[in-house]
C-alpha atoms as a PDB file:
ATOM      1  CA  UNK A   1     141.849  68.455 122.755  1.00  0.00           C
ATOM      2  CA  UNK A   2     139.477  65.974 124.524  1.00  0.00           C
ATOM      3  CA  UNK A   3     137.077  69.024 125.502  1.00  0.00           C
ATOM      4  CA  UNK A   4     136.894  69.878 121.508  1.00  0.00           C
ATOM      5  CA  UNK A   5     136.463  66.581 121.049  1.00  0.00           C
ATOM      6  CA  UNK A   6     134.009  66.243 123.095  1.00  0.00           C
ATOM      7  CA  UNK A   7     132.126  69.058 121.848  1.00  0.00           C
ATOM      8  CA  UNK A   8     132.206  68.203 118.020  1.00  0.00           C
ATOM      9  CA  UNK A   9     130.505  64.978 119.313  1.00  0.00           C
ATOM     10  CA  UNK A  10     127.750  66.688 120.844  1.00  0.00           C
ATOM     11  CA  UNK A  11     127.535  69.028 117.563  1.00  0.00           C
ATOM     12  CA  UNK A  12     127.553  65.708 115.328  1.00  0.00           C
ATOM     13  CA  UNK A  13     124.703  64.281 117.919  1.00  0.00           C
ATOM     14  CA  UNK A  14     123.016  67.472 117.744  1.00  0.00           C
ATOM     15  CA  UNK A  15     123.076  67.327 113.848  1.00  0.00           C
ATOM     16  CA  UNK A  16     121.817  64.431 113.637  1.00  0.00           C
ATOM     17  CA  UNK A  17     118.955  64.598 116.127  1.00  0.00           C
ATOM     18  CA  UNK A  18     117.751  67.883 114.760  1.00  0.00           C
ATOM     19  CA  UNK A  19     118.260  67.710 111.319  1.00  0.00           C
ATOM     20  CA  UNK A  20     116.661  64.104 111.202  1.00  0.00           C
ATOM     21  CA  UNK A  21     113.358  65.468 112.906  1.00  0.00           C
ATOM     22  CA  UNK A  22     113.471  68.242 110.791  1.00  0.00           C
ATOM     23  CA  UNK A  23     114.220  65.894 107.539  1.00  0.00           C
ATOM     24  CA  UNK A  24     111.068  64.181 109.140  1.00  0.00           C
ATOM     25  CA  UNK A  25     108.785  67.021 109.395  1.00  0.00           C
ATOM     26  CA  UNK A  26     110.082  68.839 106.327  1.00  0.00           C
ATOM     27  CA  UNK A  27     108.880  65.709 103.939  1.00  0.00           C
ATOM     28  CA  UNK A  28     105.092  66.804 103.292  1.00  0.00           C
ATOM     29  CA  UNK A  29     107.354  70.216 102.047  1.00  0.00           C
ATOM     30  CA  UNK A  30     109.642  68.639 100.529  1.00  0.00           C
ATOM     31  CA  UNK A  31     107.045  66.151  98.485  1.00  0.00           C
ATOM     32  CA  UNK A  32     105.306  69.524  97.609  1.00  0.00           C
ATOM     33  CA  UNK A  33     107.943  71.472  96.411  1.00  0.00           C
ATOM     34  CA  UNK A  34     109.811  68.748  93.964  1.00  0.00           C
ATOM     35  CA  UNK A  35     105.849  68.311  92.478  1.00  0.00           C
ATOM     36  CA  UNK A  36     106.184  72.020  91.769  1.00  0.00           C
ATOM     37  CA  UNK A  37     109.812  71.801  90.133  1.00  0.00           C
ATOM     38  CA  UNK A  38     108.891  69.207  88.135  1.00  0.00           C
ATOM     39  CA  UNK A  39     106.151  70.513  86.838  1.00  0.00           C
ATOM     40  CA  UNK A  40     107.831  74.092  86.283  1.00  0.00           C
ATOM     41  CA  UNK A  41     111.567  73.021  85.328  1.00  0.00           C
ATOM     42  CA  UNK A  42     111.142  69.345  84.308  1.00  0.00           C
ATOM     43  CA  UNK A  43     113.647  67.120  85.233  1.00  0.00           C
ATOM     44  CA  UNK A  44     116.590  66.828  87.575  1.00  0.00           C
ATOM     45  CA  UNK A  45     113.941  68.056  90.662  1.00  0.00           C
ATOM     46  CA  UNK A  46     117.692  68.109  92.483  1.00  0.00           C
ATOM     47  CA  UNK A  47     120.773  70.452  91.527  1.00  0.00           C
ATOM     48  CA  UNK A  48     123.502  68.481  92.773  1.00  0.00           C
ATOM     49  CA  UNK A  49     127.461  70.245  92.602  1.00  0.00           C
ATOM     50  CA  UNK A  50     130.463  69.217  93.653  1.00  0.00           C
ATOM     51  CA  UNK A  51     131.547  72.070  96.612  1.00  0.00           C
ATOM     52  CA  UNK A  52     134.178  71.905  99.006  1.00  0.00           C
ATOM     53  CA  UNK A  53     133.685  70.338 102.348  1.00  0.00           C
ATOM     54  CA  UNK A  54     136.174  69.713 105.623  1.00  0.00           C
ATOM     55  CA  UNK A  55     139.833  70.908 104.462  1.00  0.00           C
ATOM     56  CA  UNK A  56     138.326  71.319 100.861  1.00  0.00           C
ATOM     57  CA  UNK A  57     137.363  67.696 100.152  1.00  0.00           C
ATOM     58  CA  UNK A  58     134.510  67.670  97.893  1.00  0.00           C
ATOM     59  CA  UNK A  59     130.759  66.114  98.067  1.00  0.00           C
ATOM     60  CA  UNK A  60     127.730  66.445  96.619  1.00  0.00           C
ATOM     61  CA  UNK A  61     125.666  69.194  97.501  1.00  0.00           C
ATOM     62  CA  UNK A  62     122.322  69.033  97.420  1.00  0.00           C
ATOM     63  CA  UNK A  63     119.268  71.255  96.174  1.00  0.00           C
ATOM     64  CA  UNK A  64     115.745  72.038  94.625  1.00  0.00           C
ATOM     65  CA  UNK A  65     116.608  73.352  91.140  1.00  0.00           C
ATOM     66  CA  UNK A  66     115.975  77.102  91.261  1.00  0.00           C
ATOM     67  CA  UNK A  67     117.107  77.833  87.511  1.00  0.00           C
ATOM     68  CA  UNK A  68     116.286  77.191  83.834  1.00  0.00           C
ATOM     69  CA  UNK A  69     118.835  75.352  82.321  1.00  0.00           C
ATOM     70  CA  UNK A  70     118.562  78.280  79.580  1.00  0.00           C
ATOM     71  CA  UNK A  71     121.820  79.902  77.124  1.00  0.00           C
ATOM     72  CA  UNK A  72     121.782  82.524  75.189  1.00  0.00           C
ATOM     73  CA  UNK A  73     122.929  82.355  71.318  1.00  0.00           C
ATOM     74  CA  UNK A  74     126.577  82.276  72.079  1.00  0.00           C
ATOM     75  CA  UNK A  75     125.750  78.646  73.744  1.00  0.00           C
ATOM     76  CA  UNK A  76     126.780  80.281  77.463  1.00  0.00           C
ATOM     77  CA  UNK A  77     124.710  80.528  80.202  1.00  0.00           C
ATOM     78  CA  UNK A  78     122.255  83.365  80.753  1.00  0.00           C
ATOM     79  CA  UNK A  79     122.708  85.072  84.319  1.00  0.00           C
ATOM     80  CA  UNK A  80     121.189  84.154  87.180  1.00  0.00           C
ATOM     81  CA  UNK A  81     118.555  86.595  86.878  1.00  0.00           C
ATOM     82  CA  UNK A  82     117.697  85.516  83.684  1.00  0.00           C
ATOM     83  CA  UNK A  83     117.284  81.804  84.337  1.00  0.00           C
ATOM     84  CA  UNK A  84     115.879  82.551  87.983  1.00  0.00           C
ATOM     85  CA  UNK A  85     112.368  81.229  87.759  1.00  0.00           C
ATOM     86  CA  UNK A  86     108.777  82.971  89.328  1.00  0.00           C
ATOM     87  CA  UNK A  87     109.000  79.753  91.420  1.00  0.00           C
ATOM     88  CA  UNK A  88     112.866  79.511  91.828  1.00  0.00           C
ATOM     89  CA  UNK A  89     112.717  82.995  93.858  1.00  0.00           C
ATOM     90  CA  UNK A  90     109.761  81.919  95.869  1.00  0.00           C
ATOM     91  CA  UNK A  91     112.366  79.046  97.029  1.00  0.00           C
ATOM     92  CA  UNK A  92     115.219  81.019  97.447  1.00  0.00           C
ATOM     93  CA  UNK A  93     112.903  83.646  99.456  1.00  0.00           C
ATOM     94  CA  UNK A  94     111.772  80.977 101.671  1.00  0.00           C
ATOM     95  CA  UNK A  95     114.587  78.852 101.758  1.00  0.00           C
ATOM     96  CA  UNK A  96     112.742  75.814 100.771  1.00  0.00           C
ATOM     97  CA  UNK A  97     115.402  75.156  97.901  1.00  0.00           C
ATOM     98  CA  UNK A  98     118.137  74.268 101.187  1.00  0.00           C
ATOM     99  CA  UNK A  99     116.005  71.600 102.495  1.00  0.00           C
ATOM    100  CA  UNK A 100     117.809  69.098 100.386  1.00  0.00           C
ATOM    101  CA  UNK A 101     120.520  69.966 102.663  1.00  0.00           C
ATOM    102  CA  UNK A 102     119.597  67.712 105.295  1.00  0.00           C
ATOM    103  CA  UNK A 103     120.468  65.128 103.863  1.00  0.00           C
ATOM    104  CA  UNK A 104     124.063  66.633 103.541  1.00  0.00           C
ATOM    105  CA  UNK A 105     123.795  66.961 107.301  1.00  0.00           C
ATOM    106  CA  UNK A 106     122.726  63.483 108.108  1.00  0.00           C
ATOM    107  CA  UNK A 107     125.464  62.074 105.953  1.00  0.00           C
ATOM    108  CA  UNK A 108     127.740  63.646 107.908  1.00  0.00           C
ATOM    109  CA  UNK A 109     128.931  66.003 105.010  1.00  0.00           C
ATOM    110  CA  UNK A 110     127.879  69.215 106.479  1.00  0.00           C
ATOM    111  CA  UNK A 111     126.674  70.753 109.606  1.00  0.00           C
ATOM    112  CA  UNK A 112     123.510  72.278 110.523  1.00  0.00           C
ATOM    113  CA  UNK A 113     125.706  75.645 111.170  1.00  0.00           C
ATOM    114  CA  UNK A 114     128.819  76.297 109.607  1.00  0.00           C
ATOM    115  CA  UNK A 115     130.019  78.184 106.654  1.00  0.00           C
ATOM    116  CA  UNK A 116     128.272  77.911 103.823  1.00  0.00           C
ATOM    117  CA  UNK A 117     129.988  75.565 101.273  1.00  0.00           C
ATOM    118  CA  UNK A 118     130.724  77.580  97.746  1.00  0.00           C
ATOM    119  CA  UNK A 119     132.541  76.715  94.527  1.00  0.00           C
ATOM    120  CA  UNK A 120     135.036  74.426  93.773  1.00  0.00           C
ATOM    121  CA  UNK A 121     136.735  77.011  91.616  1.00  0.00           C
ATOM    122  CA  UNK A 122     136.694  79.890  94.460  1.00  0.00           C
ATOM    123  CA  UNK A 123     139.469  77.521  96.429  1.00  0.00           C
ATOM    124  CA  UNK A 124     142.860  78.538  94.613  1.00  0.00           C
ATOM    125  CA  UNK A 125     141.391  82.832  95.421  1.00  0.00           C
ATOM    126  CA  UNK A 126     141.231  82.786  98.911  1.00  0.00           C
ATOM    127  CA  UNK A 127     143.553  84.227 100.987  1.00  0.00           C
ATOM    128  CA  UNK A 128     145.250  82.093 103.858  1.00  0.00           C
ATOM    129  CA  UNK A 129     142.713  83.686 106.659  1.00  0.00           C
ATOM    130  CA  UNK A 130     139.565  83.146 104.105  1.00  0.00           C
ATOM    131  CA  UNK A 131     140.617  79.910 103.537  1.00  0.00           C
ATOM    132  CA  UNK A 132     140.363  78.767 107.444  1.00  0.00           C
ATOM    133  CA  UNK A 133     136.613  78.794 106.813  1.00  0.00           C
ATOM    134  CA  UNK A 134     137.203  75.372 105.384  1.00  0.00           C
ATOM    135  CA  UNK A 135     138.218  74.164 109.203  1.00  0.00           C
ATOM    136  CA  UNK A 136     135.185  73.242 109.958  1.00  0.00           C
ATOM    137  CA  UNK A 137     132.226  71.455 108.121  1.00  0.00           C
ATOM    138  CA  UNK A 138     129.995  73.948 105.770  1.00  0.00           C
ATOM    139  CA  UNK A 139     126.478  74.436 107.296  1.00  0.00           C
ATOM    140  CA  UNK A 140     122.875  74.994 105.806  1.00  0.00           C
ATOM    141  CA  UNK A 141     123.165  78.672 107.960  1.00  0.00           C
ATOM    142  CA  UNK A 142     126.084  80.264 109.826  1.00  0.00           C
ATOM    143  CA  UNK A 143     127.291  83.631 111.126  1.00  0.00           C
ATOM    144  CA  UNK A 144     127.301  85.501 107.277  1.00  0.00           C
ATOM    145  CA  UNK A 145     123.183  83.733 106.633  1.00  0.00           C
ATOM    146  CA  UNK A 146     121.967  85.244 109.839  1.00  0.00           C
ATOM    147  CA  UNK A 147     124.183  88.664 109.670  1.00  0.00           C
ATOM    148  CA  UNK A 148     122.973  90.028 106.187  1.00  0.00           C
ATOM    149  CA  UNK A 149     122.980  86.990 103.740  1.00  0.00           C
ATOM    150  CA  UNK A 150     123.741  87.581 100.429  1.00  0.00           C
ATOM    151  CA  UNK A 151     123.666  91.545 100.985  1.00  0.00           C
ATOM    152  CA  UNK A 152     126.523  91.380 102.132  1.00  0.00           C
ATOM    153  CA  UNK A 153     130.487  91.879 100.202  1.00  0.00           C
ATOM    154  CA  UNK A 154     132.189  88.727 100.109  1.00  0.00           C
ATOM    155  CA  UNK A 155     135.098  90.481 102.493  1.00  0.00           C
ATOM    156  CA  UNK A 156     132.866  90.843 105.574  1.00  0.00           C
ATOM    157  CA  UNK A 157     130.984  87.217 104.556  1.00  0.00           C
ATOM    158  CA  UNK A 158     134.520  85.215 104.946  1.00  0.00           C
ATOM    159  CA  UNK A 159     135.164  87.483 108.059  1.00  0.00           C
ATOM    160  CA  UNK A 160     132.019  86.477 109.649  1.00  0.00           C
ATOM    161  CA  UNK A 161     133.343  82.471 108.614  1.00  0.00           C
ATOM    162  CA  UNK A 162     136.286  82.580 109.994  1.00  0.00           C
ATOM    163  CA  UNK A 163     135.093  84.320 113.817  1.00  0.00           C
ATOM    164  CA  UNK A 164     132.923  81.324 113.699  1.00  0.00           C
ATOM    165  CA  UNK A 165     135.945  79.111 113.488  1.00  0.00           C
ATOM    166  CA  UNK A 166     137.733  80.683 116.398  1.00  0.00           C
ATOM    167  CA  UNK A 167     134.934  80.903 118.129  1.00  0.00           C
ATOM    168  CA  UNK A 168     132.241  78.403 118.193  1.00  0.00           C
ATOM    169  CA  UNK A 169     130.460  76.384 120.707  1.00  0.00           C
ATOM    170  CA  UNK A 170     127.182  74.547 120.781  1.00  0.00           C
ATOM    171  CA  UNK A 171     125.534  77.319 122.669  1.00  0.00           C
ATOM    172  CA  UNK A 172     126.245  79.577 119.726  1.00  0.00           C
ATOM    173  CA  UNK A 173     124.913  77.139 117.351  1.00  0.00           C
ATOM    174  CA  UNK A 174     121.525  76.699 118.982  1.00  0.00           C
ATOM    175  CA  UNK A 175     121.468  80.862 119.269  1.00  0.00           C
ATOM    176  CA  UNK A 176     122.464  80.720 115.161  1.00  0.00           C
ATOM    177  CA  UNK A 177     119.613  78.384 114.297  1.00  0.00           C
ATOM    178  CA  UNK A 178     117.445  80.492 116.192  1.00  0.00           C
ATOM    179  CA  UNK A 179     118.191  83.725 114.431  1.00  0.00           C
ATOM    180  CA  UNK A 180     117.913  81.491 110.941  1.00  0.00           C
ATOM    181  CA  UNK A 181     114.141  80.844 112.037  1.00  0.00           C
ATOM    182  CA  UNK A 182     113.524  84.372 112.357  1.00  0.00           C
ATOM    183  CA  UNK A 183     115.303  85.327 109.150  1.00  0.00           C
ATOM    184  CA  UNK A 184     113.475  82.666 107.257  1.00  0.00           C
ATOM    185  CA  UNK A 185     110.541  84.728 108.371  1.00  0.00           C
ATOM    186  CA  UNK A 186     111.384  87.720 107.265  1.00  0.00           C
ATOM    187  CA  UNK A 187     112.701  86.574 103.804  1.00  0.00           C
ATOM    188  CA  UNK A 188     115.764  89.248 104.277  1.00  0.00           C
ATOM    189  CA  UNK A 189     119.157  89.280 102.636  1.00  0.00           C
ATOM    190  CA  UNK A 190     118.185  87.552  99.418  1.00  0.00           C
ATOM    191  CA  UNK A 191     120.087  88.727  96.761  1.00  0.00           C
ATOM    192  CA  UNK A 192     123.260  91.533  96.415  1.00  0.00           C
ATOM    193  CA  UNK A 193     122.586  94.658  95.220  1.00  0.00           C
ATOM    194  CA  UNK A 194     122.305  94.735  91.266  1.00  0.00           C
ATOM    195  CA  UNK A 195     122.226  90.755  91.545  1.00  0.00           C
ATOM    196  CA  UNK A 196     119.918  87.966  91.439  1.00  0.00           C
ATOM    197  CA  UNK A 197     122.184  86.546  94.169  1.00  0.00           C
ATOM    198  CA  UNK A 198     126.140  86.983  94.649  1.00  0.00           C
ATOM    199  CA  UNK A 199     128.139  88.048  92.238  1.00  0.00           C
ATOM    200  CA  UNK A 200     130.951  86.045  91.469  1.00  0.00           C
ATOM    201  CA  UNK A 201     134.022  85.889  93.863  1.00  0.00           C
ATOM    202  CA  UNK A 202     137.533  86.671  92.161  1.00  0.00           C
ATOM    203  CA  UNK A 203     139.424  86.962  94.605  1.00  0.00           C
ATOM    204  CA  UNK A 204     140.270  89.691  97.304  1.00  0.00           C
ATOM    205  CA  UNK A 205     143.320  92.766  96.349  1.00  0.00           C
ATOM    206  CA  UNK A 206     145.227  90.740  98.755  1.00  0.00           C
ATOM    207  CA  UNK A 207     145.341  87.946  96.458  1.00  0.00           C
ATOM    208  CA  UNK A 208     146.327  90.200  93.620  1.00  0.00           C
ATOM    209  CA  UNK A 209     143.294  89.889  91.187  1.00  0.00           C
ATOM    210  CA  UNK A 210     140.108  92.570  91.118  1.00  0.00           C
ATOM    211  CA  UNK A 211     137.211  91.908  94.136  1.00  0.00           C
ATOM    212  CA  UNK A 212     133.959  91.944  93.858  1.00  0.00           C
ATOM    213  CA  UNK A 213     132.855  93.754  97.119  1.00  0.00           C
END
């Protein structure tokens, strides 16, 4: 126990040294791309949503608005692809809509690697296994970001998660932030096949109800 301990510190130092630099160099970006935003989707620059955090607990989560806030004549939402923007998929190409994120991480509210946090709603569909993802704090990239991103089924996502539970460590980290660099690069992984992102997660036949992978 005082090893782990010990080693979260070091990841909480390490989260804080890194993502404040980066906080620090990101801000000419940053500056840039909530101009764009504003000027594209008006006002909020920021999509904030409550997700869940450590054990579940919710915070505010923190990005660049991506989306038109646009229904259709029923009064529902359109789909993703529908409200994505030109600009929106530039950002979700790049990545620049995470950098919000930072802040997350400085706050103390999520890591620099971890899980990525999802929906509130998803909580009551995972199974007991998918659900250990939430033992450690979500991250801006993890072990499902760097393996495939969003092309991959939610299944092998929340099986990626939960290996980085069980088996973390600060040199993995460092190798994961790495690989995100690289990925950035590359712009791979962005959306699911037939989708502008994910589809929606409804649970696994384990739980019972129809999956999405």
């Amino acid at each position: 126990m005082r090893q782990v301990g010990w080693r979260l510190k070091v990841k909480r130092a390490l989260d804080l040294a890194v993502g404040g630099a980066a906080l620090v160099a990101a801000a000419p970006a940053m500056a840039a791309v909530a101009v764009a935003v504003r000027a594209s989707l008006g006002s909020p620059v920021l999509f904030r949503q409550e997700r869940p955090g450590l054990h579940g607990r919710p915070f505010q989560f923190l990005k660049f608005r991506s989306m038109r806030d646009a229904v259709g004549p029923d009064g529902r939402s359109l789909s993703d692809a529908e409200r994505l923007t030109r600009l929106g998929r530039f950002l979700r190409s790049t990545s620049l809509d995470e950098l919000p994120q930072l802040v997350n991480v400085i706050r103390g509210e999520m890591s620099l690697v971890g899980p990525r946090p999802l929906l509130m709603h998803y909580l009551p569909r995972y199974t007991p296994t998918q659900a250990r993802r939430h033992e450690v704090l979500p991250g801006i990239t993890g072990v499902a970001q760097t393996g495939g991103r969003n092309s991959l089924s939610w299944d092998e996502k929340f099986a990626m998660d939960v290996w980085y539970v069980d088996n973390w460590s600060l040199g993995l980290d460092v190798a994961l932030l790495a690989k995100t660099a690289w990925h950035v690069v590359r712009r791979s992984g962005v959306s699911h096949e037939g989708h502008a992102t994910m589809p929606e997660f409804r649970g696994t036949a384990t739980n019972g109800a129809a999956s999405h992978t």
